[in-house]
C-alpha atoms as a PDB file:
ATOM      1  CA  UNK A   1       0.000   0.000   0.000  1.00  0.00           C
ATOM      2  CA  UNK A   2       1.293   3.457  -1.009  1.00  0.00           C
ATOM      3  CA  UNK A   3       1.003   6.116   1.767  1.00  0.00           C
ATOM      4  CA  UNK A   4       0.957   9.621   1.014  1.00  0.00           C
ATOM      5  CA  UNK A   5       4.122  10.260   2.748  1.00  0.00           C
ATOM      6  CA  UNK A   6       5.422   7.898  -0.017  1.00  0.00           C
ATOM      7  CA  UNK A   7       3.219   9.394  -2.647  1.00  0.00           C
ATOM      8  CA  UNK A   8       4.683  13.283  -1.834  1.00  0.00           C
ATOM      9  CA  UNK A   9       8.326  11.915  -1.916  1.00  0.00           C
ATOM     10  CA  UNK A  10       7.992   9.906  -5.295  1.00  0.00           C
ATOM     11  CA  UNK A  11       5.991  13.125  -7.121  1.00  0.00           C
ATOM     12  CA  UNK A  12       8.863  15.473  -5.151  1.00  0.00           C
ATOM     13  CA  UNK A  13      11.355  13.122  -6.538  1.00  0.00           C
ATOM     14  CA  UNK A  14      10.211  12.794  -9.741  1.00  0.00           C
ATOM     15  CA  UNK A  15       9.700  17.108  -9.852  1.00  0.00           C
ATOM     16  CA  UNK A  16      13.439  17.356  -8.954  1.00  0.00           C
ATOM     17  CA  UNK A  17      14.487  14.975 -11.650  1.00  0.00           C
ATOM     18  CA  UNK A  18      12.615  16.626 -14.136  1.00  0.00           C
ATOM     19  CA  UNK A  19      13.919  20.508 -13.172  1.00  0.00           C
ATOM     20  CA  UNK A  20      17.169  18.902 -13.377  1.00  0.00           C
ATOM     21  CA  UNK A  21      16.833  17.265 -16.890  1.00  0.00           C
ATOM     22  CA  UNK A  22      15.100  20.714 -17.952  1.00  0.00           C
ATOM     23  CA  UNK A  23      17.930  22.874 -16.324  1.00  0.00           C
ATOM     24  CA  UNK A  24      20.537  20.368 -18.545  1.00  0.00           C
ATOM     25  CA  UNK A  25      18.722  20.541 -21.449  1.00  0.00           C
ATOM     26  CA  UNK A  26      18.388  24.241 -21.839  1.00  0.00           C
ATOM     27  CA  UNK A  27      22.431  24.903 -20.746  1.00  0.00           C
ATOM     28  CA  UNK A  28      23.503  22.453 -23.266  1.00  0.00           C
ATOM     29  CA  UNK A  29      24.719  19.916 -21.258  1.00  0.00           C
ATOM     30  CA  UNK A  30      23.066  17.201 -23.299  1.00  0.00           C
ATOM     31  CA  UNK A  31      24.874  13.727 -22.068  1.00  0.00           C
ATOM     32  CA  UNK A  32      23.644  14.726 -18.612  1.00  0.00           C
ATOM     33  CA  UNK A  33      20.272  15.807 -19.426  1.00  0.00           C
ATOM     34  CA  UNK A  34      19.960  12.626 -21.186  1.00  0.00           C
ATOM     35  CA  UNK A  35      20.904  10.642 -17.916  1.00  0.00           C
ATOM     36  CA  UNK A  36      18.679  12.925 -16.116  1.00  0.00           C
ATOM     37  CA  UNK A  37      15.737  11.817 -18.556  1.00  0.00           C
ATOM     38  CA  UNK A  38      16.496   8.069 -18.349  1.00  0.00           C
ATOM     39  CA  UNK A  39      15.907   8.479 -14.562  1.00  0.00           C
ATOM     40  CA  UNK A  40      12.904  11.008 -14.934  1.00  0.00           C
ATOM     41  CA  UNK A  41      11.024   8.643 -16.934  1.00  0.00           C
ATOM     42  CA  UNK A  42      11.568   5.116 -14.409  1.00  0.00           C
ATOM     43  CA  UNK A  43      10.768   7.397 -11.699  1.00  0.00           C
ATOM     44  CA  UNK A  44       7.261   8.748 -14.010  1.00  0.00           C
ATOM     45  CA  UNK A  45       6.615   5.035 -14.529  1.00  0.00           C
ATOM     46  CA  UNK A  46       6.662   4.334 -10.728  1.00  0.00           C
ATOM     47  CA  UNK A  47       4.447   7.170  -9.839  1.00  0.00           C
ATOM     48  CA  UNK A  48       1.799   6.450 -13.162  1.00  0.00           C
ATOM     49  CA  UNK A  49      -0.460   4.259 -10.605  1.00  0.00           C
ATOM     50  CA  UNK A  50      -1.142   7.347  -8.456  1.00  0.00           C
ATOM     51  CA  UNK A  51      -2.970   9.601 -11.591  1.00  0.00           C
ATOM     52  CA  UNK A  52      -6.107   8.839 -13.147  1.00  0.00           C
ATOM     53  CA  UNK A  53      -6.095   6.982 -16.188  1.00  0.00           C
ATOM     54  CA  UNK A  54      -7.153  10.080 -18.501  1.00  0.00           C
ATOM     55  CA  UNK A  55      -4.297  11.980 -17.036  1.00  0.00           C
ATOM     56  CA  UNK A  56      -1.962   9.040 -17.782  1.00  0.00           C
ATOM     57  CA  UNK A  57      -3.229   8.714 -21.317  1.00  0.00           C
ATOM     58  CA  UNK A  58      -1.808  12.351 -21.715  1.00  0.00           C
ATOM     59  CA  UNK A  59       0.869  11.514 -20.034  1.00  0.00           C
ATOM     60  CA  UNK A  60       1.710   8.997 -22.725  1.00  0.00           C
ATOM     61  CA  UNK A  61       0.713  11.285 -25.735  1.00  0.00           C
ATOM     62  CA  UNK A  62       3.167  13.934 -24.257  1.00  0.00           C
ATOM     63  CA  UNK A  63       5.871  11.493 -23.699  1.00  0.00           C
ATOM     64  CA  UNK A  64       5.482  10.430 -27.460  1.00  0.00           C
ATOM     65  CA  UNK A  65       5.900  14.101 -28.696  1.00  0.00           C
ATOM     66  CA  UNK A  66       8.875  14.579 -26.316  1.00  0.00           C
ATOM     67  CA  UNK A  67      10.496  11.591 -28.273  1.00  0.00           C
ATOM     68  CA  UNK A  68      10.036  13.514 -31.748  1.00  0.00           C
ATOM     69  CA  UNK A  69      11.532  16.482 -30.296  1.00  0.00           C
ATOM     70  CA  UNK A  70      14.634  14.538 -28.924  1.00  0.00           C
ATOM     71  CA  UNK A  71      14.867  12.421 -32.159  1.00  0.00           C
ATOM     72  CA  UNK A  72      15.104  15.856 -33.821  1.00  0.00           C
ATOM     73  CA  UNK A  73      17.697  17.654 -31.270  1.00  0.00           C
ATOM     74  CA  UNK A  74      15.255  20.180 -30.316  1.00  0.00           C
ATOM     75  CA  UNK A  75      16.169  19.454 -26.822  1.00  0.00           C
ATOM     76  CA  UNK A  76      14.372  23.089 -25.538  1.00  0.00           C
ATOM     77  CA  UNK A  77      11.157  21.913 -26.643  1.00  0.00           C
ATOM     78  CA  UNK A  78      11.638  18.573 -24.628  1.00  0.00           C
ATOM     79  CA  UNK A  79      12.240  20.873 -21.973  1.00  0.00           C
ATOM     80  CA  UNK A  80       9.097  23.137 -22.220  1.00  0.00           C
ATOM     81  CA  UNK A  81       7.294  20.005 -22.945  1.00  0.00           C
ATOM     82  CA  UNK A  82       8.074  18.416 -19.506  1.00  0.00           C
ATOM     83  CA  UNK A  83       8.097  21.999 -17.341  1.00  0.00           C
ATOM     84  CA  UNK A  84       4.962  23.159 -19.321  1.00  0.00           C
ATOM     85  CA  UNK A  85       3.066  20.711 -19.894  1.00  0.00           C
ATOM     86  CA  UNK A  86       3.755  16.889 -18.402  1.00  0.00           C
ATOM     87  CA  UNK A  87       4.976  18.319 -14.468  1.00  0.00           C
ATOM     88  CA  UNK A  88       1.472  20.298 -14.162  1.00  0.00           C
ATOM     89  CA  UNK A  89      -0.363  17.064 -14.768  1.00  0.00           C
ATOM     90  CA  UNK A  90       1.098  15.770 -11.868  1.00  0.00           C
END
């Protein structure tokens, strides 16, 4: 059973990898905001269960159109994507 104590720690967690991968992303640093993402996205799939399934359905859709913008290098717009517009689902 997942307490909220555990809830608030994954979601804080998974906030702070996600500023992180952003913060890489937009300075460049694109090995580590790369690492940052592979760990942003296990901790997303841990934390999935908690949201409702319409919110993880655009979850998924966002996800998908962050993978188009890394496949074409436009590693801001992964950025915005997850800041703007996957976090505040949350």
């Amino acid at each position: 059973m997942v307490t909220l104590a555990t809830e608030n720690l994954n979601k804080n967690r998974l906030i702070e990898k996600a500023q992180m991968m952003c913060d890489a992303f937009r300075l460049g640093a694109e090995g580590q905001a790369n690492e940052y993402c592979v760990e942003f996205c296990e901790d997303l799939v841990r934390y999935l269960p908690n949201l409702e399934d319409n919110t993880i359905q655009q979850i998924n859709n966002l996800l998908q159109l962050m993978l188009k913008a890394q496949m074409n290098r436009d590693f801001l717009y992964v950025a915005d994507i997850v800041q703007y517009e996957i976090l505040p689902k949350l």
